[in-house]
C-alpha atoms as a PDB file:
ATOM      1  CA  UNK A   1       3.095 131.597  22.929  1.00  0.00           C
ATOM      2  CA  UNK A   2       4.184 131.642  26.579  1.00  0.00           C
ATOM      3  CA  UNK A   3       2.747 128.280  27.271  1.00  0.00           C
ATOM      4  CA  UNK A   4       4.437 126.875  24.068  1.00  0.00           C
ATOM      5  CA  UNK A   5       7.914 128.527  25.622  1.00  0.00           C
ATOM      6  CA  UNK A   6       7.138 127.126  29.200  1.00  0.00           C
ATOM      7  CA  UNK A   7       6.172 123.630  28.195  1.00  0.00           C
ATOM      8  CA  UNK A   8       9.700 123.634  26.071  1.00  0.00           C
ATOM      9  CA  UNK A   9      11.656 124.591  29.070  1.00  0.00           C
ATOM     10  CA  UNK A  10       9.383 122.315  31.040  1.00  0.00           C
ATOM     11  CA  UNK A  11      10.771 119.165  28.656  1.00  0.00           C
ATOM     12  CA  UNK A  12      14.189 120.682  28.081  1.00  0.00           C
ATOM     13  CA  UNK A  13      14.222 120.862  31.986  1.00  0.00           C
ATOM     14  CA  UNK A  14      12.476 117.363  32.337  1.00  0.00           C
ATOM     15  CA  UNK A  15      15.661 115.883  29.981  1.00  0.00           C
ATOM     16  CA  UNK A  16      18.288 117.088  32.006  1.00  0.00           C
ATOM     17  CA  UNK A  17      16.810 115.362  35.141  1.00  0.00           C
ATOM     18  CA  UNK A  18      16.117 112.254  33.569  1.00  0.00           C
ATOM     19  CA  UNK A  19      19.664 112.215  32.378  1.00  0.00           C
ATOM     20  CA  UNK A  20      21.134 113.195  35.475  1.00  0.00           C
ATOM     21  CA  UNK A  21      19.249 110.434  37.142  1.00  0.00           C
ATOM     22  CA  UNK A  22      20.106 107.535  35.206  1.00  0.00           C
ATOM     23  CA  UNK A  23      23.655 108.904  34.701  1.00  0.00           C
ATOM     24  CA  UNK A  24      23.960 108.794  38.672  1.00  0.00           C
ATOM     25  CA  UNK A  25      22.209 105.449  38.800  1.00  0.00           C
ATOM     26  CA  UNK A  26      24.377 103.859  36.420  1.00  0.00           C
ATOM     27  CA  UNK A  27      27.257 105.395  38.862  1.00  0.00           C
ATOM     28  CA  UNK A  28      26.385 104.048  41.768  1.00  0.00           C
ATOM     29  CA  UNK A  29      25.151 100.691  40.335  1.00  0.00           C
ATOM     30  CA  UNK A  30      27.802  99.872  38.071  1.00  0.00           C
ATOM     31  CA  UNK A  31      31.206 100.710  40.484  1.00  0.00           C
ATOM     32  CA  UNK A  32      31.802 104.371  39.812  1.00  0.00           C
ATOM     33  CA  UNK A  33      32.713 105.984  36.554  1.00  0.00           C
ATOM     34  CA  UNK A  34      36.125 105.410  37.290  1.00  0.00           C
ATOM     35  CA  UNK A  35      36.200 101.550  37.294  1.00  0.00           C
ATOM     36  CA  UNK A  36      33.931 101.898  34.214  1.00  0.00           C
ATOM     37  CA  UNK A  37      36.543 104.265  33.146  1.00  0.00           C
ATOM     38  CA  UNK A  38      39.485 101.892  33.487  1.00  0.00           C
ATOM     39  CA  UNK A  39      37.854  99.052  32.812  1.00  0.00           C
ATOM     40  CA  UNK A  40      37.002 100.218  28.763  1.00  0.00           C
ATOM     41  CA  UNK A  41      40.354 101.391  28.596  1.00  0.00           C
ATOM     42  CA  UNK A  42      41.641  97.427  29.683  1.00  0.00           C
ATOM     43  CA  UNK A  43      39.118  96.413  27.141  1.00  0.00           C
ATOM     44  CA  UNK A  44      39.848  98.408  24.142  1.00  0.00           C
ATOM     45  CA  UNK A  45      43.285  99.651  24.573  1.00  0.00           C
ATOM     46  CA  UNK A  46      44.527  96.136  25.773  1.00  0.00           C
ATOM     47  CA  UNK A  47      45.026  97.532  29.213  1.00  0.00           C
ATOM     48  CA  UNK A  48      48.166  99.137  28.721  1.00  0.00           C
ATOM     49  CA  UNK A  49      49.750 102.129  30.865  1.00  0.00           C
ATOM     50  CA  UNK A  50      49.094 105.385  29.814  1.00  0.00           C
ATOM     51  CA  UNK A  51      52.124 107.516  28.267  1.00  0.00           C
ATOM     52  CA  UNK A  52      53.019 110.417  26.511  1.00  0.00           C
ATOM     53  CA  UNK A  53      51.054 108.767  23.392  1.00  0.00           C
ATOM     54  CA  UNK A  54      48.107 108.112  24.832  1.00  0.00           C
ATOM     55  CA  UNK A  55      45.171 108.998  21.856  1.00  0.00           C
ATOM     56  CA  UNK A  56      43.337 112.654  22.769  1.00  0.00           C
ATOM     57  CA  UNK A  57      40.188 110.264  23.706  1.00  0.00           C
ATOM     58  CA  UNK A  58      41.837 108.461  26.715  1.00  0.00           C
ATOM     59  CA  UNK A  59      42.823 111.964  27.638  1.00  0.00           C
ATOM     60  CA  UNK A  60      39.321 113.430  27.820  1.00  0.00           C
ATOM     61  CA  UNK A  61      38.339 109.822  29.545  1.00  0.00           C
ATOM     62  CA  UNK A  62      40.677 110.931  32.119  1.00  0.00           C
ATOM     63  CA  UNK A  63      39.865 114.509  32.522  1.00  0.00           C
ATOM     64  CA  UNK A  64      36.360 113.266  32.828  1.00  0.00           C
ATOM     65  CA  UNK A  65      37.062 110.218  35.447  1.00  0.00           C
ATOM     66  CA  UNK A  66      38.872 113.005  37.587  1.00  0.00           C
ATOM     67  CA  UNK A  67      36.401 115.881  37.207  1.00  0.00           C
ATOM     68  CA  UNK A  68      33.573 113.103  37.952  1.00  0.00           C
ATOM     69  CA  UNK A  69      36.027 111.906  41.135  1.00  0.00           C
ATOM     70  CA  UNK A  70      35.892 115.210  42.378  1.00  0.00           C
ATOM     71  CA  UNK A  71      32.054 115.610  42.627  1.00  0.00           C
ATOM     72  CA  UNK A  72      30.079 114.458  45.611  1.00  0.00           C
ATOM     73  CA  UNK A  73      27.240 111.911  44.287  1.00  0.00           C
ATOM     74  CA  UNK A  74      25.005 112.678  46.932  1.00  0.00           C
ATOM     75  CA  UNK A  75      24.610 116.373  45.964  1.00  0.00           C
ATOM     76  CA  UNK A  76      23.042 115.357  42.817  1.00  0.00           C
ATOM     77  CA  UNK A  77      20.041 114.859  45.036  1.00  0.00           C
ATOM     78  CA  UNK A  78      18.935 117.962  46.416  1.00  0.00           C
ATOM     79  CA  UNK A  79      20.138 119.600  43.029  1.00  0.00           C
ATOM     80  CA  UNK A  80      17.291 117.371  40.792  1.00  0.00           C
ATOM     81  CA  UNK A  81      14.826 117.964  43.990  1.00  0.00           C
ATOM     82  CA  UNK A  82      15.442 122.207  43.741  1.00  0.00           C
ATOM     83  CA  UNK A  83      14.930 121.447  39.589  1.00  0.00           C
ATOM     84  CA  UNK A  84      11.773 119.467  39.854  1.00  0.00           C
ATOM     85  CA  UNK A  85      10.407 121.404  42.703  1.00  0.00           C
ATOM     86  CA  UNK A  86      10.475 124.095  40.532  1.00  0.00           C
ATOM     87  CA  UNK A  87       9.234 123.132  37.492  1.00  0.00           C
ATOM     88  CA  UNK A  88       6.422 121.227  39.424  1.00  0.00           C
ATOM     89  CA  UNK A  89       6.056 124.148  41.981  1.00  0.00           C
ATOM     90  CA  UNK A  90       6.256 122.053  44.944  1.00  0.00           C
ATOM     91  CA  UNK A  91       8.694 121.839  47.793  1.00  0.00           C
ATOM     92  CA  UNK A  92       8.362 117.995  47.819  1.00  0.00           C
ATOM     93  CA  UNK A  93      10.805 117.392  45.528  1.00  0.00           C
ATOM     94  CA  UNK A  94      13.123 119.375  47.318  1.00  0.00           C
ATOM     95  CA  UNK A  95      12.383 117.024  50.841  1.00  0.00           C
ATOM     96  CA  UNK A  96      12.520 113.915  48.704  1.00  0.00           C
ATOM     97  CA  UNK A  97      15.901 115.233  47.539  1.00  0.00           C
ATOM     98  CA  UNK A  98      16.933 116.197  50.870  1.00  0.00           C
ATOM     99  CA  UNK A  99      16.450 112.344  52.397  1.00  0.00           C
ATOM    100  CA  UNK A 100      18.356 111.098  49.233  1.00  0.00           C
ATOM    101  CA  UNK A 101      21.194 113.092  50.843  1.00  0.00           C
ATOM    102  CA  UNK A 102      22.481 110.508  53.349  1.00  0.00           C
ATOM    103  CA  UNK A 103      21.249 106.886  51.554  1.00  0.00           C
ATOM    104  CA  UNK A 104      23.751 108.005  48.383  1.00  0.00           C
ATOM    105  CA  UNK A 105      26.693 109.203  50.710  1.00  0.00           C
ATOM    106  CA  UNK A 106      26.088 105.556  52.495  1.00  0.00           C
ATOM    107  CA  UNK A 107      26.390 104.044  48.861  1.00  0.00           C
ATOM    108  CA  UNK A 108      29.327 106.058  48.167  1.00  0.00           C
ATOM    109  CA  UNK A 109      31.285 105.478  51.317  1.00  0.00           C
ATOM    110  CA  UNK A 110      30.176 101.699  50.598  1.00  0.00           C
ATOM    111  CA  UNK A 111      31.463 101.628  47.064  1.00  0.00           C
ATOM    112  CA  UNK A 112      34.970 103.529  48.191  1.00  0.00           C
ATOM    113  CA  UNK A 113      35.450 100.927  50.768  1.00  0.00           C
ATOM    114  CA  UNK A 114      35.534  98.444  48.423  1.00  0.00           C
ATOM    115  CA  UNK A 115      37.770 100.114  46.174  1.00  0.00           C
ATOM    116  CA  UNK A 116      39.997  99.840  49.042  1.00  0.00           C
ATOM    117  CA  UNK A 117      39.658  96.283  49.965  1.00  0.00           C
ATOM    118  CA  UNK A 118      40.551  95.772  46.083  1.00  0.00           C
ATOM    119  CA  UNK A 119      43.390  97.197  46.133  1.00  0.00           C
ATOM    120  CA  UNK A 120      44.684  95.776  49.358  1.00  0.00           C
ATOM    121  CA  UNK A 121      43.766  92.149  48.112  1.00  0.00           C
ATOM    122  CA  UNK A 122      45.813  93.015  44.989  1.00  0.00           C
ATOM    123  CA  UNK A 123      48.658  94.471  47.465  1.00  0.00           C
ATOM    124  CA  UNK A 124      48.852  91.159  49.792  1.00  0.00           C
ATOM    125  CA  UNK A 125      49.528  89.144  45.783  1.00  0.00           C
ATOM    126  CA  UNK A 126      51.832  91.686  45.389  1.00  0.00           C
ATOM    127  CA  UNK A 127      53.873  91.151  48.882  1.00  0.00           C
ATOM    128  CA  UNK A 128      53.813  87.483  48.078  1.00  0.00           C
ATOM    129  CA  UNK A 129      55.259  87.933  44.917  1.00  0.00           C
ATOM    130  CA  UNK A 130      58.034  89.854  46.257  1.00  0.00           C
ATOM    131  CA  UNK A 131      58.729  87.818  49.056  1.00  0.00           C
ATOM    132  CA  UNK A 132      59.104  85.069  47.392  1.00  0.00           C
ATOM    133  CA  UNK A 133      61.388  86.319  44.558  1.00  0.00           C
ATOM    134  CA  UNK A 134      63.290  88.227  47.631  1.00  0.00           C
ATOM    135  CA  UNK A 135      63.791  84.656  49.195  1.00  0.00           C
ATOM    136  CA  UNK A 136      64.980  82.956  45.964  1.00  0.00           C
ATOM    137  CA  UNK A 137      67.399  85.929  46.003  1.00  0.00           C
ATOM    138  CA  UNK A 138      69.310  84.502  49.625  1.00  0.00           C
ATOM    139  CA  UNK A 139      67.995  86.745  51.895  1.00  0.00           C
ATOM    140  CA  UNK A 140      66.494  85.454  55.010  1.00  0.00           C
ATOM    141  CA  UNK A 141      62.791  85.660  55.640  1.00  0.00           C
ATOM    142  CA  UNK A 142      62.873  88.821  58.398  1.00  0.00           C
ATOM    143  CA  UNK A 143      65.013  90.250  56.120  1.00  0.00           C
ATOM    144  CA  UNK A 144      62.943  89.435  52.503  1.00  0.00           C
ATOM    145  CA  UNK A 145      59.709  90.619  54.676  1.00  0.00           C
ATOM    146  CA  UNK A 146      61.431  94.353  54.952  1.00  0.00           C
ATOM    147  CA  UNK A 147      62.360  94.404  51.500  1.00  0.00           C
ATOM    148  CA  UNK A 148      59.035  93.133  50.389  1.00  0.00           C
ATOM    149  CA  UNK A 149      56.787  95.045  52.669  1.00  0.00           C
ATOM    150  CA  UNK A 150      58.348  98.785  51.435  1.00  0.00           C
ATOM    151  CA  UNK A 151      57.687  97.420  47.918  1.00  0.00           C
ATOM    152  CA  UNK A 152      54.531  96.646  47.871  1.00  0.00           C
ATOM    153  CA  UNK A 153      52.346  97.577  50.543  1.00  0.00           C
ATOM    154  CA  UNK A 154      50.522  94.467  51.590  1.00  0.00           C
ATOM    155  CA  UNK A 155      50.328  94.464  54.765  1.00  0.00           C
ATOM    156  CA  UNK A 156      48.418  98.057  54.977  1.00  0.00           C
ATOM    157  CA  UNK A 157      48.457  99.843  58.439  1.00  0.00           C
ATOM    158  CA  UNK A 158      49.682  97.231  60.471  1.00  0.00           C
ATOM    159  CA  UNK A 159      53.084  97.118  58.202  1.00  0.00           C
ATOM    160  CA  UNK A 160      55.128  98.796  61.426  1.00  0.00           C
ATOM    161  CA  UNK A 161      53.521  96.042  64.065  1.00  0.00           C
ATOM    162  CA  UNK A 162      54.519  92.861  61.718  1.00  0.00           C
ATOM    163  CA  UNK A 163      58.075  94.661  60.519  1.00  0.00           C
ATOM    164  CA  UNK A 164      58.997  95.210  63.953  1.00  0.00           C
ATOM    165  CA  UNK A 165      58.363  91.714  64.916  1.00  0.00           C
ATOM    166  CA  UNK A 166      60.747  90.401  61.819  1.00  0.00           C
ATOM    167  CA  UNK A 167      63.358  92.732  62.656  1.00  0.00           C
ATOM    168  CA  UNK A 168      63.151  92.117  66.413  1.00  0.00           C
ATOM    169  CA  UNK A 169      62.888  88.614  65.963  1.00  0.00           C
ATOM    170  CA  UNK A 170      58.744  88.525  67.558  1.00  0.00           C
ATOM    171  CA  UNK A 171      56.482  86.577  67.013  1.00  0.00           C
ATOM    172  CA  UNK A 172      56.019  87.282  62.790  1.00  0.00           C
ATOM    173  CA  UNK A 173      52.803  85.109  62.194  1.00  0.00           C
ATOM    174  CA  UNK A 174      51.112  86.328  64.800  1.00  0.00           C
ATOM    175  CA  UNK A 175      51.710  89.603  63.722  1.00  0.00           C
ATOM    176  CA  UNK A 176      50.235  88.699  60.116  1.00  0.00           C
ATOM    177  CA  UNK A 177      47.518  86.722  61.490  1.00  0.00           C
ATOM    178  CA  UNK A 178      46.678  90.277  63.273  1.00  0.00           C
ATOM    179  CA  UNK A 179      47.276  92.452  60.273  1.00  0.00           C
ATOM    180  CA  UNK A 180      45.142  89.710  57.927  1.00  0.00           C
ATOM    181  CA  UNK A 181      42.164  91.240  60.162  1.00  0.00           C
ATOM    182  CA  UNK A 182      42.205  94.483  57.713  1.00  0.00           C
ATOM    183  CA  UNK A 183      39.580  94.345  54.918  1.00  0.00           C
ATOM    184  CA  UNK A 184      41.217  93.258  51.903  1.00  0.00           C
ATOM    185  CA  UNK A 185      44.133  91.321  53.984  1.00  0.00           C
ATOM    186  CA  UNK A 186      42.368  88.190  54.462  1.00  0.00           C
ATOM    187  CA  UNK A 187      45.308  86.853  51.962  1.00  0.00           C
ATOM    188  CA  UNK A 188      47.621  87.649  55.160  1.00  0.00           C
ATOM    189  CA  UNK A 189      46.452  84.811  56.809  1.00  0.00           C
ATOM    190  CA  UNK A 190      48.077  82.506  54.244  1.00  0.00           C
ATOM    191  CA  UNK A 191      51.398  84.106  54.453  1.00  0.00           C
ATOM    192  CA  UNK A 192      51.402  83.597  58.277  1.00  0.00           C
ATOM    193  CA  UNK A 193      50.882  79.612  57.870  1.00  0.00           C
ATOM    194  CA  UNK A 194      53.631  79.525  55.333  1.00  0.00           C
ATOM    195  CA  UNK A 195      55.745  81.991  58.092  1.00  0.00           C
ATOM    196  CA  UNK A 196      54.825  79.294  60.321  1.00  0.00           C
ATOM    197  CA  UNK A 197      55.584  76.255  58.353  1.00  0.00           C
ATOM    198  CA  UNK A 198      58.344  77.045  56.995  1.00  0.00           C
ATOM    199  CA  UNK A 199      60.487  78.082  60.612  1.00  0.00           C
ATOM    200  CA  UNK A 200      58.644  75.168  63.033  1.00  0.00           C
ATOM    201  CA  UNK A 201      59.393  72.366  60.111  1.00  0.00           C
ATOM    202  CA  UNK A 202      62.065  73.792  57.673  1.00  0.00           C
ATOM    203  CA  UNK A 203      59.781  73.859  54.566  1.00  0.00           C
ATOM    204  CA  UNK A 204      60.398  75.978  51.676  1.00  0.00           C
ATOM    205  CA  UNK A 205      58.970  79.081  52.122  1.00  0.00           C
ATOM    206  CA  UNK A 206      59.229  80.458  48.526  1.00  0.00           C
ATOM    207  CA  UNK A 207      57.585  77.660  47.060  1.00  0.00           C
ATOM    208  CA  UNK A 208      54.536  77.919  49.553  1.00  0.00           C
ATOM    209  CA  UNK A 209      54.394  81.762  48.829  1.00  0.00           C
ATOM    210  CA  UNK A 210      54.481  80.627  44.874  1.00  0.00           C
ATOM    211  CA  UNK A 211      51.114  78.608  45.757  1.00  0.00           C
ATOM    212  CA  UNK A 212      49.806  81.228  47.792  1.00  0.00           C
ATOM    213  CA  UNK A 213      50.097  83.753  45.486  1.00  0.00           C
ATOM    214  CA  UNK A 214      48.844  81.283  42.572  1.00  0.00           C
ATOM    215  CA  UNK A 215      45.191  80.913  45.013  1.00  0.00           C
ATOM    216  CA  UNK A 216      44.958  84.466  45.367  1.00  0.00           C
ATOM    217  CA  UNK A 217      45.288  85.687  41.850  1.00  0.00           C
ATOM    218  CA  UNK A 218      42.790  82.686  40.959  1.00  0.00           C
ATOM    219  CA  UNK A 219      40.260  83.649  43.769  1.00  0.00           C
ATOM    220  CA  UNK A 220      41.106  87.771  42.646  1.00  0.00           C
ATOM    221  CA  UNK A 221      40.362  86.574  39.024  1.00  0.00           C
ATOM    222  CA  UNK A 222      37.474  83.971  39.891  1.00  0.00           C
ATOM    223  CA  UNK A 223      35.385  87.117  41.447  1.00  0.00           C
ATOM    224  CA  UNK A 224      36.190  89.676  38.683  1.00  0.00           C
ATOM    225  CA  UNK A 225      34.891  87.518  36.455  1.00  0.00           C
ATOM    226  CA  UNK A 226      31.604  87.018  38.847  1.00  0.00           C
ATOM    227  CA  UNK A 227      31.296  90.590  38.264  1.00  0.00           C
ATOM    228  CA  UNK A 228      31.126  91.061  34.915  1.00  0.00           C
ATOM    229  CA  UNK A 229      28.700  88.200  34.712  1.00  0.00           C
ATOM    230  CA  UNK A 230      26.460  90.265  36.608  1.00  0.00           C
ATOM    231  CA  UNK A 231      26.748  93.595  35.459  1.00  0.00           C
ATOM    232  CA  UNK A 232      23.840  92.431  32.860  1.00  0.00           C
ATOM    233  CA  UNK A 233      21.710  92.208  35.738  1.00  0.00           C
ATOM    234  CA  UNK A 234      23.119  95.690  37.249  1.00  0.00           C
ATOM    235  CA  UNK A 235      21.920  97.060  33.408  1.00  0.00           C
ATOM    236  CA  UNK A 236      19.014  95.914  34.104  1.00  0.00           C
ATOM    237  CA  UNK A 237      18.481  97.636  37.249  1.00  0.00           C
ATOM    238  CA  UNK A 238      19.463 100.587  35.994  1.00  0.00           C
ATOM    239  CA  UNK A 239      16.978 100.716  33.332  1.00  0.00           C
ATOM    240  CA  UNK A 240      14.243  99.548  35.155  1.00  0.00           C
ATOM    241  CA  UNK A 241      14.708 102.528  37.799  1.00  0.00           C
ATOM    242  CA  UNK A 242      15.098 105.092  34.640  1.00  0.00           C
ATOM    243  CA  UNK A 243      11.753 104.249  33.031  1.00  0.00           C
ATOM    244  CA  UNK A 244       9.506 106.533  35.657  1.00  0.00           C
ATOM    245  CA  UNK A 245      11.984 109.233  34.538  1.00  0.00           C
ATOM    246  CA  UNK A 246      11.407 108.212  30.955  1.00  0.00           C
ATOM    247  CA  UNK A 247       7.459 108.324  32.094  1.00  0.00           C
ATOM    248  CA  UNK A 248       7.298 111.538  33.445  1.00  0.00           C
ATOM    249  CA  UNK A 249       9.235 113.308  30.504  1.00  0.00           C
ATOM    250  CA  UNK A 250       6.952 111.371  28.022  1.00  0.00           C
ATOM    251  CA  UNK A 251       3.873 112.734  29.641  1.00  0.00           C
ATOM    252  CA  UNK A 252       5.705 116.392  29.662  1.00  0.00           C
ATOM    253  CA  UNK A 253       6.118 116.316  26.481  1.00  0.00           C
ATOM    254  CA  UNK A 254       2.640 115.339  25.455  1.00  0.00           C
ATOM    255  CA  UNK A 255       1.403 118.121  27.456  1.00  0.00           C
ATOM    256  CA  UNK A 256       0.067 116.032  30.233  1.00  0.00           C
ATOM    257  CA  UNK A 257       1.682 117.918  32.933  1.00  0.00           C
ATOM    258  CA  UNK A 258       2.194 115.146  34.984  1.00  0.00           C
ATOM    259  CA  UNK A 259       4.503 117.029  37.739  1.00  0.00           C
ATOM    260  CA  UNK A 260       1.461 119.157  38.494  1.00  0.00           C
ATOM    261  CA  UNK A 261      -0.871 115.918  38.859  1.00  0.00           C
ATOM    262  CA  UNK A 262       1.445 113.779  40.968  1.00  0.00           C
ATOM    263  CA  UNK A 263       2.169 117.106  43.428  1.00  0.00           C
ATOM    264  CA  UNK A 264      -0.899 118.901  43.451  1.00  0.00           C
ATOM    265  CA  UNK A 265      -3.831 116.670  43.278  1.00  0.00           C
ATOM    266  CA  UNK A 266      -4.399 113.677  46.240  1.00  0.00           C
ATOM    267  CA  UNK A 267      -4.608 110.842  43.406  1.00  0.00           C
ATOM    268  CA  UNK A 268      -1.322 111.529  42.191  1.00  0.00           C
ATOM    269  CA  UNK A 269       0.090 111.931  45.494  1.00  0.00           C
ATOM    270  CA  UNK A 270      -0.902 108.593  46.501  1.00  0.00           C
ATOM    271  CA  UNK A 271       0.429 106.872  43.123  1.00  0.00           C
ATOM    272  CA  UNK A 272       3.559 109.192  43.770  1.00  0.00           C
ATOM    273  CA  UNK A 273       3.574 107.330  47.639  1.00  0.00           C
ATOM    274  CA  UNK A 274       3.086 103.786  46.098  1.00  0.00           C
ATOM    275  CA  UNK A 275       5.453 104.048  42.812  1.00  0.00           C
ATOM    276  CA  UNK A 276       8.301 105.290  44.810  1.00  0.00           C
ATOM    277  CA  UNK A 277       7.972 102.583  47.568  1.00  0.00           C
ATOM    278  CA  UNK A 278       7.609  99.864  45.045  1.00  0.00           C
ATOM    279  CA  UNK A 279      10.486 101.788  42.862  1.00  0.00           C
ATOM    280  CA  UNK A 280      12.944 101.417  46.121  1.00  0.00           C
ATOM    281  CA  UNK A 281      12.083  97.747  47.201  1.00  0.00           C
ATOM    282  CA  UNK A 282      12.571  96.688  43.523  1.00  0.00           C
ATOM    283  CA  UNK A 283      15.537  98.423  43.161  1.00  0.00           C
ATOM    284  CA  UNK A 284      16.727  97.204  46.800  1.00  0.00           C
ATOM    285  CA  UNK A 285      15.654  93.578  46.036  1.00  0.00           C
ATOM    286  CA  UNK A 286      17.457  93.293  42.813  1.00  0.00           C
ATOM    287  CA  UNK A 287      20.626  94.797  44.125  1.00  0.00           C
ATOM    288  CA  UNK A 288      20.632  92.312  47.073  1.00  0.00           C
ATOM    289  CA  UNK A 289      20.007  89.255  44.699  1.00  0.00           C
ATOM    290  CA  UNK A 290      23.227  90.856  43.105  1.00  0.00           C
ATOM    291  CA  UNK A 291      24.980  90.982  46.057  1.00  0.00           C
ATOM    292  CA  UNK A 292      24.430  87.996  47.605  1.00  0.00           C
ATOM    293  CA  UNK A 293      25.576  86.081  43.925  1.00  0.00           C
ATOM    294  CA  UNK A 294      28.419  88.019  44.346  1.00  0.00           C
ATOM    295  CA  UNK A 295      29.132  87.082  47.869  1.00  0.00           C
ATOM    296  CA  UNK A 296      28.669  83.169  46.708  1.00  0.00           C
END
């Protein structure tokens, strides 16, 4: 009777980790739960803002997304290492979960970063949106720059540097060109040739910006759809990685004990060795075939 009760817990326990683990995969591998989040919502909803009348499912979504936000990824680590340790009595799991610490706070940080460089890409089509309508409008450019700038953002930490140099009548593409040097800003760059174009030889500067702001959003658009093109191959990852987990509470359930034979005897030790190297360079190898599609 006891060993029936213990070998339920065992694959009750076993279910939750498996869970947990390809729930956090799919985080980290797919862009976070919150671009997941908002990218159903564009799908399904037809991407429209969120109001008073929003259904009592995008609700929860968003209750989720920011409950989700609010938990560090990495500590999921440690948390399925204290589980597993001790359902397998072992403190390995608990080391293994320890190392996993720092590798998913790297991923995070990574993934946040971009996030950031996102949005300041979308904020440099925004400023040349605005400038370009504040031009139309017969204002001159230092002027339209001020007006555009506190709109929208764009040019992201270096927005007192380039304003100071339109109102003070500086040197303005230099300024951009400096401020193009954030992440996300490369778009900056751009603006500063049309800057320069337009004052040295009296072009129109609202029909460059138009262009401009045409490449971006084509170039923004061209890579989303990159993305999503890949995100098969992301699945795929993801899956892969979850079958061990899929394994183990398989072999739990059929009263193998598998936790005990991978922890406690030198056989499964090794095969626990080999599996998880080979686990991590497939994982790392199919993520950087991602990546580097991505980066075409």
């Amino acid at each position: 009777m006891d060993e029936g009760f213990w070998g339920s817990v065992r694959v009750a326990a076993g279910a939750v980790c498996a869970g947990a683990a390809v729930w956090l995969l799919a985080v980290l591998l797919l862009g976070g739960w919150h671009s997941a989040a908002r990218r159903a919502r564009v799908l399904f909803a037809g991407g429209g803002p969120e109001g008073p009348g929003q259904p009592p499912s995008d609700r929860i979504l968003r209750q989720l997304t920011q409950v989700s936000g609010r938990l560090r990824a990495e500590w999921w680590a440690p948390a399925a290492g204290l589980v597993l340790a001790v359902l397998g009595a072992s403190v390995l799991p608990v080391v293994a979960g320890a190392v996993g610490v720092p590798l998913l706070r790297r991923t995070r940080l990574a993934r946040a970063a971009r996030r950031r460089q996102e949005r300041q890409a979308d904020a440099v089509i925004a400023l040349c949106g605005a400038l370009a309508g504040e031009v139309r409008a017969g204002r001159q450019p230092g002027e339209a720059l001020l007006c555009a700038a506190r709109d929208s953002g764009g040019l992201g930490d270096a927005q007192s540097a380039v304003l100071a140099a339109a109102r003070f009548g500086g040197d303005v593409p230099a300024a951009l060109a400096g401020a193009a040097r954030q992440p996300g800003a490369e778009g900056l760059r751009g603006l500063a040739a049309c800057w320069r174009v337009a004052v040295d030889q009296g072009a129109g500067l609202a029909a460059g910006l138009d262009r401009l702001e045409g490449a971006l959003r084509a170039e923004r658009d061209q890579r989303a759809d990159l993305r999503a093109q890949l995100s098969g191959a992301r699945v795929t990852a993801v899956m892969l990685a979850g079958l061990p987990a899929l394994g183990l509470l398989l072999g739990t359930a059929m009263g193998a004990d598998p936790l005990r034979v991978l922890l406690h005897t030198g056989a499964g030790l090794g095969c626990l060795v080999i599996g998880g190297v080979l686990e991590g360079a497939g994982l790392w190898w199919a993520l950087r075939i991602v990546r580097a599609a991505e980066a075409m």
